[in-house]
Structure formats: C-alpha cells, structure tokens
Protein backbone atom coordinates (compact mmCIF):
# COMPACT_ATOMS: atom_id res chain seq x y z
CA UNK A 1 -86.94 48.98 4.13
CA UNK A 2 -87.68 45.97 2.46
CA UNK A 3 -83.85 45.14 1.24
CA UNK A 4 -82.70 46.04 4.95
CA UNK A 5 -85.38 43.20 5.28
CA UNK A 6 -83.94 40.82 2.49
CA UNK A 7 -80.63 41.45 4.02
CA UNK A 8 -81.65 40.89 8.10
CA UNK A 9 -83.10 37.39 6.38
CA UNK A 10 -80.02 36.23 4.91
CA UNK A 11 -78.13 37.19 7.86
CA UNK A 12 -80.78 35.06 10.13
CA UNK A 13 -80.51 32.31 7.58
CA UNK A 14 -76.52 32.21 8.48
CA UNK A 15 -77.07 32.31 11.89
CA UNK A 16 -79.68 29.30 12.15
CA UNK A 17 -77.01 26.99 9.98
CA UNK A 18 -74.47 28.22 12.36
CA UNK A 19 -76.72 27.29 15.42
CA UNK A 20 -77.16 24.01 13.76
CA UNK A 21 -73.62 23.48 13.35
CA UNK A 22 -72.52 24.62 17.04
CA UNK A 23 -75.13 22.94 19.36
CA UNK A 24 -74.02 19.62 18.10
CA UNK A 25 -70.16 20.25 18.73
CA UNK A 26 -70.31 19.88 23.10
CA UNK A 27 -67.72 16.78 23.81
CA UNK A 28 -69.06 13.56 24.19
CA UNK A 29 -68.74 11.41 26.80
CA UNK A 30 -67.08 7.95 26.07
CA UNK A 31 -68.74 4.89 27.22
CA UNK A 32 -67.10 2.54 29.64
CA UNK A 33 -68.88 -0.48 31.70
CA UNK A 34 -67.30 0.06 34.54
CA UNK A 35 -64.95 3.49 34.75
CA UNK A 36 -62.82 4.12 37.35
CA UNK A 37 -65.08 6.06 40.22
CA UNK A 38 -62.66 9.43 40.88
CA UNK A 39 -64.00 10.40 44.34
CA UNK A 40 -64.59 14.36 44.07
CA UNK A 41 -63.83 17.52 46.69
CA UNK A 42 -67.19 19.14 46.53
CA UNK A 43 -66.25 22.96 47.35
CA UNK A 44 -69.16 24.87 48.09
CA UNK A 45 -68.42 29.27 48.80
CA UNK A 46 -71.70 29.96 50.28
CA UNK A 47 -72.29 34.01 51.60
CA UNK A 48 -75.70 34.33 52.72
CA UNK A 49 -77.60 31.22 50.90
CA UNK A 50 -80.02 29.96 53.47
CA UNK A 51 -82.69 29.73 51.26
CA UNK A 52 -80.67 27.93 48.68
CA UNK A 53 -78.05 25.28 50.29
CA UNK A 54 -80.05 23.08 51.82
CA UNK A 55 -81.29 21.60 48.11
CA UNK A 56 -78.58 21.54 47.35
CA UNK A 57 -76.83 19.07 50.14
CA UNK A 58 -80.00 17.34 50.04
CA UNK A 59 -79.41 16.14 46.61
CA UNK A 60 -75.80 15.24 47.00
CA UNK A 61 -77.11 12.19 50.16
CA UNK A 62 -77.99 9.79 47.84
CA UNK A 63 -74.36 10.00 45.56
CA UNK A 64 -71.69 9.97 48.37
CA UNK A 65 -70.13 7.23 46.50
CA UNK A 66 -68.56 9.56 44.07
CA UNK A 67 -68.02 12.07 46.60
CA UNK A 68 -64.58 12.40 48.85
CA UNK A 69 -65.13 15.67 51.01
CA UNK A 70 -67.77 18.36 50.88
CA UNK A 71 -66.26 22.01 52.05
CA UNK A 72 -68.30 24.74 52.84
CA UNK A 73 -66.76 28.09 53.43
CA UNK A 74 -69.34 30.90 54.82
CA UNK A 75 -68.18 33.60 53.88
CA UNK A 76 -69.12 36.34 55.91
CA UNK A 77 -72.98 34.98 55.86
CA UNK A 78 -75.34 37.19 58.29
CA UNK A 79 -78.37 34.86 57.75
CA UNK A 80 -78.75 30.89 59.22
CA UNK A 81 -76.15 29.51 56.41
CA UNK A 82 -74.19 27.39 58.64
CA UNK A 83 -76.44 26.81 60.60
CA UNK A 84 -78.02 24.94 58.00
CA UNK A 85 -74.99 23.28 57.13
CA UNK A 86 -74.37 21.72 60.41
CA UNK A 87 -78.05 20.67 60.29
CA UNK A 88 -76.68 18.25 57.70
CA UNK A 89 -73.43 17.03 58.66
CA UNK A 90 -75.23 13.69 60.09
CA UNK A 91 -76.68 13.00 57.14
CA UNK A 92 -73.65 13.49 55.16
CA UNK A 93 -70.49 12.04 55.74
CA UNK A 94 -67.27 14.27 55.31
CA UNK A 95 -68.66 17.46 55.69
CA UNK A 96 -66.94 20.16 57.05
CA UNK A 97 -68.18 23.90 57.68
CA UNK A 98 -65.27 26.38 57.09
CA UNK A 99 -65.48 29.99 58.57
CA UNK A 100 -64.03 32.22 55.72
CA UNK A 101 -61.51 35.11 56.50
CA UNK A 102 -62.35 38.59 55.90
CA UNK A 103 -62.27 39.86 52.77
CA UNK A 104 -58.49 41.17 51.64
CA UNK A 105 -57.92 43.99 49.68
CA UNK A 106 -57.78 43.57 46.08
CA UNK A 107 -59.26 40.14 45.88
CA UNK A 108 -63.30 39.79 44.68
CA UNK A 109 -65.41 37.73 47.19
CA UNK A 110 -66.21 34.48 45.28
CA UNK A 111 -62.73 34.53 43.93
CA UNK A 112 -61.00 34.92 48.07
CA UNK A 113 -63.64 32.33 48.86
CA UNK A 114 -62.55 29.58 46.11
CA UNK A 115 -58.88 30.09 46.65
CA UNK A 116 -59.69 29.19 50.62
CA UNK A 117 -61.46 26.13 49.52
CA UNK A 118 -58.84 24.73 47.10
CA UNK A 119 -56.17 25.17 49.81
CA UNK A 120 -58.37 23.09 52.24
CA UNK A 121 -59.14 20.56 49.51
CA UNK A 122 -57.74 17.23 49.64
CA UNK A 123 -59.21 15.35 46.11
CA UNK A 124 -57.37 15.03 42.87
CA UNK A 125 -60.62 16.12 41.19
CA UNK A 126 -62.25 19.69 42.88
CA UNK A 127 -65.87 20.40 41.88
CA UNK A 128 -66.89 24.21 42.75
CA UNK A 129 -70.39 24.30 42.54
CA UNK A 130 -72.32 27.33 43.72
CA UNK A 131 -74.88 26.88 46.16
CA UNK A 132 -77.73 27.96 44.39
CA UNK A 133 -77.08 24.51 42.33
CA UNK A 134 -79.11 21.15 42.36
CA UNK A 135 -77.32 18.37 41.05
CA UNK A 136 -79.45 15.79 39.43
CA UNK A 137 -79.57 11.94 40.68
CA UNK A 138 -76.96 10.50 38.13
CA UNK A 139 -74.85 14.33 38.20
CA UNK A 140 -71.88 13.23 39.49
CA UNK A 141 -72.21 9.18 38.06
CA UNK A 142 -72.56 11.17 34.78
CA UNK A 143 -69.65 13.44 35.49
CA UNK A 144 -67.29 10.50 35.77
CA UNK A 145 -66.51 9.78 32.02
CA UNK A 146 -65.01 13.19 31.33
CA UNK A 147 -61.99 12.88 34.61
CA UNK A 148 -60.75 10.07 32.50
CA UNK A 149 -57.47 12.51 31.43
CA UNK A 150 -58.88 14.28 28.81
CA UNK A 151 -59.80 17.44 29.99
CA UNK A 152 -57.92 19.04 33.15
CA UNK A 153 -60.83 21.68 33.42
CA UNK A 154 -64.39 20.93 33.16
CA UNK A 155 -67.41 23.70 33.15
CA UNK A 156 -71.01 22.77 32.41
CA UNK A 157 -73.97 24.97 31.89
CA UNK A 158 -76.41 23.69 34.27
CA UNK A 159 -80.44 23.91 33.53
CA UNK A 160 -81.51 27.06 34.76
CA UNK A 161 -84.80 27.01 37.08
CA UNK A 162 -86.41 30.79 36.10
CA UNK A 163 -89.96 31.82 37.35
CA UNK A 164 -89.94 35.80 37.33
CA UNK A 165 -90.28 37.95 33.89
CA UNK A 166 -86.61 38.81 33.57
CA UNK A 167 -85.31 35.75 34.50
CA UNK A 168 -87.33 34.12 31.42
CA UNK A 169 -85.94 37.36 29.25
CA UNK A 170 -82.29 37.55 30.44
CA UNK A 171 -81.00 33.99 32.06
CA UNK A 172 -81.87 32.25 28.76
CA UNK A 173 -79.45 34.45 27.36
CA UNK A 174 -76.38 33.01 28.49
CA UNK A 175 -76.59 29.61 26.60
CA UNK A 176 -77.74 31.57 23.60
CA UNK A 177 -74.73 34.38 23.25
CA UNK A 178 -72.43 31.01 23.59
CA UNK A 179 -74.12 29.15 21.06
CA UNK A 180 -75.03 32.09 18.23
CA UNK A 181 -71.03 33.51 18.61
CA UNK A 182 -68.23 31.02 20.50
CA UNK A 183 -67.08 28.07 18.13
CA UNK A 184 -68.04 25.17 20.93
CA UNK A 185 -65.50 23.03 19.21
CA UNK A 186 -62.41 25.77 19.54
CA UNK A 187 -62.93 25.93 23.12
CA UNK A 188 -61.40 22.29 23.36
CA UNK A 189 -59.41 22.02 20.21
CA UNK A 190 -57.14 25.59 20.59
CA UNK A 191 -55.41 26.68 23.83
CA UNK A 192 -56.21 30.28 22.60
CA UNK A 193 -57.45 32.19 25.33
CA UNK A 194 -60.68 33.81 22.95
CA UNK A 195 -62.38 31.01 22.78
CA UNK A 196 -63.23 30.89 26.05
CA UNK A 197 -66.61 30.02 27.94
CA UNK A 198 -67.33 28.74 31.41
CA UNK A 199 -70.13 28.68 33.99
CA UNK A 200 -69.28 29.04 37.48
CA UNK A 201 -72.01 27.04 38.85
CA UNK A 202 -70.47 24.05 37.55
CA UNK A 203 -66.55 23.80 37.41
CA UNK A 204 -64.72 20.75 37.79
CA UNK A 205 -60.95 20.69 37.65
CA UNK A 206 -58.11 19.00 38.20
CA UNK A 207 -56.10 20.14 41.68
CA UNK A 208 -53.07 19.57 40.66
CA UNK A 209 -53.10 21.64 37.62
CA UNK A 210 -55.30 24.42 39.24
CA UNK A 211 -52.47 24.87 41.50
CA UNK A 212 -49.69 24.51 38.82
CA UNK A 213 -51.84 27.34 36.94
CA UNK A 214 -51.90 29.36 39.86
CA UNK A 215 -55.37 28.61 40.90
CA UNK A 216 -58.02 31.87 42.16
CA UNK A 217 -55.06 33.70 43.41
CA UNK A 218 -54.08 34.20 39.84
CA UNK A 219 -57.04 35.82 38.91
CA UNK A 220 -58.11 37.27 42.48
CA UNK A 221 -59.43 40.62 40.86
CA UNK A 222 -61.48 39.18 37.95
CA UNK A 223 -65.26 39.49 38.16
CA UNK A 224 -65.88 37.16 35.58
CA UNK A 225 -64.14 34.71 37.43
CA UNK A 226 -65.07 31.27 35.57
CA UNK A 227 -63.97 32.81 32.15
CA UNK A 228 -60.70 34.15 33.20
CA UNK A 229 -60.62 30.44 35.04
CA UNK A 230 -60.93 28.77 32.15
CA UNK A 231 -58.49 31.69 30.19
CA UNK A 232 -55.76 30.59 33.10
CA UNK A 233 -55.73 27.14 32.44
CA UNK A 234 -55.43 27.50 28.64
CA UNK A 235 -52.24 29.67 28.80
CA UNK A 236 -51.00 27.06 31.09
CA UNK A 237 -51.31 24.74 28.26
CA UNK A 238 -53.87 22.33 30.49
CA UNK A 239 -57.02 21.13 28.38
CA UNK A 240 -60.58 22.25 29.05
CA UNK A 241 -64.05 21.47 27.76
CA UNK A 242 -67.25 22.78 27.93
CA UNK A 243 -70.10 20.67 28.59
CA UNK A 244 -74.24 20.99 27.95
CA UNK A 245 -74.95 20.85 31.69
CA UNK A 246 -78.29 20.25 32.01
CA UNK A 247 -77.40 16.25 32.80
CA UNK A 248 -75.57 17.67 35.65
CA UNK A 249 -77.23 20.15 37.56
CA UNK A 250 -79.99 22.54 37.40
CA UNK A 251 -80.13 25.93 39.35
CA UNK A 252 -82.17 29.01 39.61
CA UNK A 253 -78.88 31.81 39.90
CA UNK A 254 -81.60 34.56 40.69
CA UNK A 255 -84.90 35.02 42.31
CA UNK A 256 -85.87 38.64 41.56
CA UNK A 257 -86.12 40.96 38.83
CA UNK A 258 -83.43 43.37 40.52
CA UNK A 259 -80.92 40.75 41.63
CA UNK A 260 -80.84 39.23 37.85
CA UNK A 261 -80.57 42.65 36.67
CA UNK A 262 -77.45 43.38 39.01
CA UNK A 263 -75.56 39.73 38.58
CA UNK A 264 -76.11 40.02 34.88
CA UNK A 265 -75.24 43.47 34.69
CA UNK A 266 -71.65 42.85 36.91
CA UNK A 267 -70.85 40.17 34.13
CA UNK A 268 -72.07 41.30 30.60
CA UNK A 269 -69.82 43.81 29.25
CA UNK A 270 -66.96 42.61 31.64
CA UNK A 271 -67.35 39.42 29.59
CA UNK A 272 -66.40 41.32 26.37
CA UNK A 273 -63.29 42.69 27.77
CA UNK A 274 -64.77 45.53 28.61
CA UNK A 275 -64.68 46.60 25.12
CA UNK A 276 -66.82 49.37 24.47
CA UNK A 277 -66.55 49.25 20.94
CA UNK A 278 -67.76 45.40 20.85
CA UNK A 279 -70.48 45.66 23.45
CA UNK A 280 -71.77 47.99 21.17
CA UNK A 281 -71.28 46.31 17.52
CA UNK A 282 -73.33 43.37 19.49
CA UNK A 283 -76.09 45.53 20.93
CA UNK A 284 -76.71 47.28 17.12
CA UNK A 285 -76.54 43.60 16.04
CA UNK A 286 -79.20 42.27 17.80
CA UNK A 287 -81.07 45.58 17.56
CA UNK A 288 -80.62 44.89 13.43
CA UNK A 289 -81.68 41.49 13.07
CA UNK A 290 -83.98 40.65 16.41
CA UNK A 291 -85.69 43.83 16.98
CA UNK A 292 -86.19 45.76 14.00
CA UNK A 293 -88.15 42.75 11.87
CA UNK A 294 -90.60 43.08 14.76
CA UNK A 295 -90.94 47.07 14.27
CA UNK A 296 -90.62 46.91 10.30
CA UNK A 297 -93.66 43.93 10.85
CA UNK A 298 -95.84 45.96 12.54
CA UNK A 299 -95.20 49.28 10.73
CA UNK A 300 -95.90 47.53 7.65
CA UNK A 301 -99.34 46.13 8.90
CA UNK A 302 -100.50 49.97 9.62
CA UNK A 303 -99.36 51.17 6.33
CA UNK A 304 -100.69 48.10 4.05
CA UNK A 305 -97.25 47.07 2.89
CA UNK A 306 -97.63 43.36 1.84
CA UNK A 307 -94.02 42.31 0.53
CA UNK A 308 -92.43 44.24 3.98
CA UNK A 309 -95.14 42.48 6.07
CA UNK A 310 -93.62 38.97 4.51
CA UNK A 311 -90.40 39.38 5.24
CA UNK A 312 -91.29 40.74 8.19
CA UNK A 313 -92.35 37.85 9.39
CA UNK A 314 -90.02 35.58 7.76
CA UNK A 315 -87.40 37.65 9.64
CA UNK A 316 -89.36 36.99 13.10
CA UNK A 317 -90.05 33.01 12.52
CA UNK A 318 -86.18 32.53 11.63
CA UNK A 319 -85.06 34.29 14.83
CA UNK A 320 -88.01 32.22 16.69
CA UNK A 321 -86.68 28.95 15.30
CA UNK A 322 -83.43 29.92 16.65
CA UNK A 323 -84.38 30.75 20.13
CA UNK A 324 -86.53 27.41 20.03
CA UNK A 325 -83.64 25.30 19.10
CA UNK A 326 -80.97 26.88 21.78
CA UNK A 327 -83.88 27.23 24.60
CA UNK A 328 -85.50 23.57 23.88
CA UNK A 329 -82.31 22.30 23.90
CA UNK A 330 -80.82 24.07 27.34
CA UNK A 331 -84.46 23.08 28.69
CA UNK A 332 -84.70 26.33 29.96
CA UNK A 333 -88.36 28.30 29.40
CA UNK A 334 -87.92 27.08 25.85
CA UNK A 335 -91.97 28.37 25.55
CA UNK A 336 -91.03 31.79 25.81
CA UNK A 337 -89.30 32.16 22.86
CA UNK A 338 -91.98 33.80 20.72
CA UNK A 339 -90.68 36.74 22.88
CA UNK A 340 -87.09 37.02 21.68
CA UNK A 341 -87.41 40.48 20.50
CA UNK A 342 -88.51 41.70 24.41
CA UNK A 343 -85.36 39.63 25.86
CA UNK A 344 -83.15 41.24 23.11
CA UNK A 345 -84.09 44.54 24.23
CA UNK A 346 -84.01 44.06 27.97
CA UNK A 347 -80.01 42.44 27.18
CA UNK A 348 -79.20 45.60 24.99
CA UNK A 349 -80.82 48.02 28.10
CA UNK A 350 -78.47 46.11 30.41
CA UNK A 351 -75.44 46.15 28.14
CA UNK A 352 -76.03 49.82 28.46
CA UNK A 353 -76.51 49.99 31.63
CA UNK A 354 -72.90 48.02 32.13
CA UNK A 355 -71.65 50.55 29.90
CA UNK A 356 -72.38 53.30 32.10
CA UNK A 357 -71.73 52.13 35.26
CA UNK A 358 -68.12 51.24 33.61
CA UNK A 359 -67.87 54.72 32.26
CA UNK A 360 -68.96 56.81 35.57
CA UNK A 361 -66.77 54.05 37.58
CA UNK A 362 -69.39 53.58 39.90
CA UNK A 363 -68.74 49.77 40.44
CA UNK A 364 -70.54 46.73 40.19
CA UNK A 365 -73.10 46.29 43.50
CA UNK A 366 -73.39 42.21 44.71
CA UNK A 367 -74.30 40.63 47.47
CA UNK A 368 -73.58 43.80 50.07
CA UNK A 369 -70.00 44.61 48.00
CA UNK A 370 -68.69 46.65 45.31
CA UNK A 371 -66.34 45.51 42.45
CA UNK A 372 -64.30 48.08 40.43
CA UNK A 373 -62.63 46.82 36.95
C-alpha cells in the first residue's frame, strides 16, 4: 500500500505542475483606449425560465450601448416566460419575443431553438447566452477586446452561483476536468477538433462564419451542443478561444439536487464520445489518485501505520491544493474543496450512471424531453 501511495504522490505532483501550467494559458485580452464598440445580437432560447430571465434582462439595462437586438425565442414554455419578457420590452430597447416552432424530428431542443434565433439575427457578432445567465456590469464592455478578428468563436466559462450539496460537489467539476486534462493553449493554437471545450452559457460568434460553418443545423442532433459547436467551427478552419468567464457572467445552471444530477448526467459521458472505454480509464483515475489516499489515510489511522498515514495525507493536501487553485480561481465554492474526494465520487456515480442509461438506451430526460445518442 504504501508504494501505490508513493506512486498516487508523484502522479498528484504531475498534475499540480500541470494545473500550474494550464490555468495561466486562457487568451488575453489586448488593451486598446478606445476599441471599436461591435454592437451584439443577444439570442436568448428560453423553455420554461420564469424564475430565471428576468435577472438576467435586468442586468443587460444598464449596457445597451454594446447591445444591437435582444431575441428571445420561447420555446414551448408552459410557465409566465414571455410574459415576463414583455414585462421588459419598455425598459429595453430592441427586444423582441419570438414564439418558437414545435419541435422537428431529429433535432434536440436547445439546438432547434438556436438555429431559429441565428436565422432571425441581424448582428455581425451573435451572443447565445442561456437564460439562467447574469452578465456582470462591464460583461459585454469586457467582451469587446476579443471581436477584434482574432477569434471567430468565443465561449467563456461563466462563475457558477451553487447553493445545494451537489451543486457544490458536481458544478465545480466542469472548470476542473478542463483544466486537470484539455491543453487551454491547443484549443486556440490547433484547428484539431480534440481539443475542444466550450460552455453554452456563454458563446459568442461570428454570424457570418456560423452560417458559412453551417451553424445549429449542422449539429441539430448533438446533446453536447457547445462542444460539437466549437468542433464545427474548427473543421471549418474559423478560429476559436476559450475564455475564464467569470469577468463575463455568472449563473447558477441548476437549482436542485435532481436537476444537476440529470443535466450533468445528459452531458458527461456524451462529452467523451461516448467512449466507454475512456469514461472508464477516467473514473478508475480519479478513484486511484482522489479517493483511495482518503481510504488508505484512514485505514492506516485504525491500524497504527505511520509512514502510510504520511503519505496519506500528503496524497490528500496535493489533491486539496489542486482543487483550491482551479476552484479559487473559477470563484466558484472554492471553500469546499477539502471535500474533493466526496465530489470525485458523486462524478464517478454519475459517469456510471451515464454509462447505463447509454447502455439500456433509455435516453437522456431534460426539461419534459428525451434525447437518444
């Protein structure tokens, strides 16, 4: 036990350089005194977000300036959406309330619900944001740097607002599995399609060359939809970046244990490929070197095993100080992350749980539908 220990350390030690490394390597904006404004489509697919949309048109009032139209489609809402909505169209110049179609065969709902958006869009620059989203005072000032030509895709992680147990386990996770695994600086150096990562919250892009790429329609089936997105515009040779968001926006994406078990669920092991085989070298992985310190730790304090108790706990601080550094710096329940081993377990029981529902081809449940890969 203690060598698996020795080895689990050196593996950690790795992993914190590497985290290091990789948190510093989001692009940059570049200063200018007085950049171009690049008036922005704000496109907004809303299905059943009364309790959400109204913070989030509330904070765009005060940054109009940057803004050229804000779209809302309501897609099939049964609750006071657009209602809402309209309650805000004097406050808000440009705003227009779009009834979605029904749903056709073969498309997923946020995907049919984007593509209607980008058709009614009239900006060079289109900003999908969900409605769940806040975007902070400067957001969109901030944003304006990175249209300057660089970039024809833009996605941004925005802070994440979490209040229940498995929001503070799982939502952290997302900025993490980026951040321990994806080279940050491939994902705007290479047009190769595997170094992909996106969040849909937050995607800006250029309309011209979302429609060149073929746009949602191109990838009308795909549940992960920002990642195949981004994927698109890669093969179609158009440049993307990914961005720290938390300048941005901020967002809570779930308010209950079971609905961040089911929207997490719909996207983890899709967001391998749906490869079996490395949905489950990951889940052993973080079993290895997250979990088992914490077993081997306490094992070893029953049993009066001094040199396994100290790398034990050498194995559990290293892992700590790298949920520290990726949580402090996403500013996302960064105090939680003494408790790294309990989120690692509750992501490898819902990798599982993807697994299954994949295998027995029951389909992923959201929001009243049901997605088949």
């Amino acid at each position: 036990m203690l060598v698996l220990l020795l080895i689990i350390n050196f593996l950690l030690l790795l992993q914190l350089i590497w985290v290091l490394y990789n948190s510093t390597a989001f692009p940059k904006s570049f200063t200018q005194r007085s950049p171009a404004v690049k008036p922005l489509s704000i496109l907004i697919p809303a299905r059943n977000e009364a309790d959400n949309i109204g913070q989030l048109l509330e904070s765009l009032i005060p940054q109009q300036d940057y803004i050229k139209e804000i779209l809302v489609l309501d897609d099939q809402s049964t609750d006071g959406t657009a209602t809402i909505v309209q309650q805000f169209q004097l406050k808000l110049k440009n705003l227009k309330l779009i009834q979605g179609k029904e749903l056709p065969s073969g498309w997923t709902g946020k995907n049919y619900a984007c593509h209607q958006l980008g058709q009614y869009a009239e900006g060079d620059w289109l900003l999908f944001l969900d409605a769940d989203v806040t975007v902070e005072k400067s957001g969109l000032l901030l944003l304006q740097p990175y249209l300057d030509g660089r970039y024809h895709m833009i996605s941004a992680f925005p802070r994440q607002r979490v209040h229940t147990f498995l929001e503070r386990m799982l939502v952290p996770f997302m900025v993490f599995l980026v951040i321990c695994h994806l080279p940050i600086r491939q994902v705007t150096k290479t047009q190769d399609p595997k170094f992909t990562a996106a969040h849909g919250a937050f995607i800006c892009i250029h309309k011209e060359s979302y429609q060149n790429a073929g746009g949602h329609a191109a990838i009308k089936s795909a549940i992960v939809d920002d990642m195949e997105l981004m994927r698109l515009m890669k093969r179609s040779q158009f440049p993307v970046a990914l961005l720290r968001g938390e300048k941005f926006a901020s967002m809570r994406m779930y308010e209950a244990n079971r609905s961040v078990w089911l929207g997490f669920r719909k996207n983890i092991f899709t967001g391998t490929g749906s490869n079996i085989f490395l949905t489950l070298f990951i889940c052993v992985l973080y079993a290895l070197i997250y979990v088992v310190p914490t077993v081997c730790f306490v094992s070893a304090l029953l049993f009066d095993a001094t040199q396994t108790t100290l790398a034990a706990a050498l194995a559990y601080m290293i892992g700590a100080i790298i949920k520290f550094i990726i949580d402090f710096q996403a500013k996302t329940s960064w105090y939680t992350f003494f408790l790294y081993p309990i989120a690692c377990t509750c992501f490898i029981l819902l990798a599982m749980d993807a697994v299954r529902i994949h295998k027995q081809k029951e389909g992923y449940e959201w929001k009243g539908r049901r997605y088949y890969e």
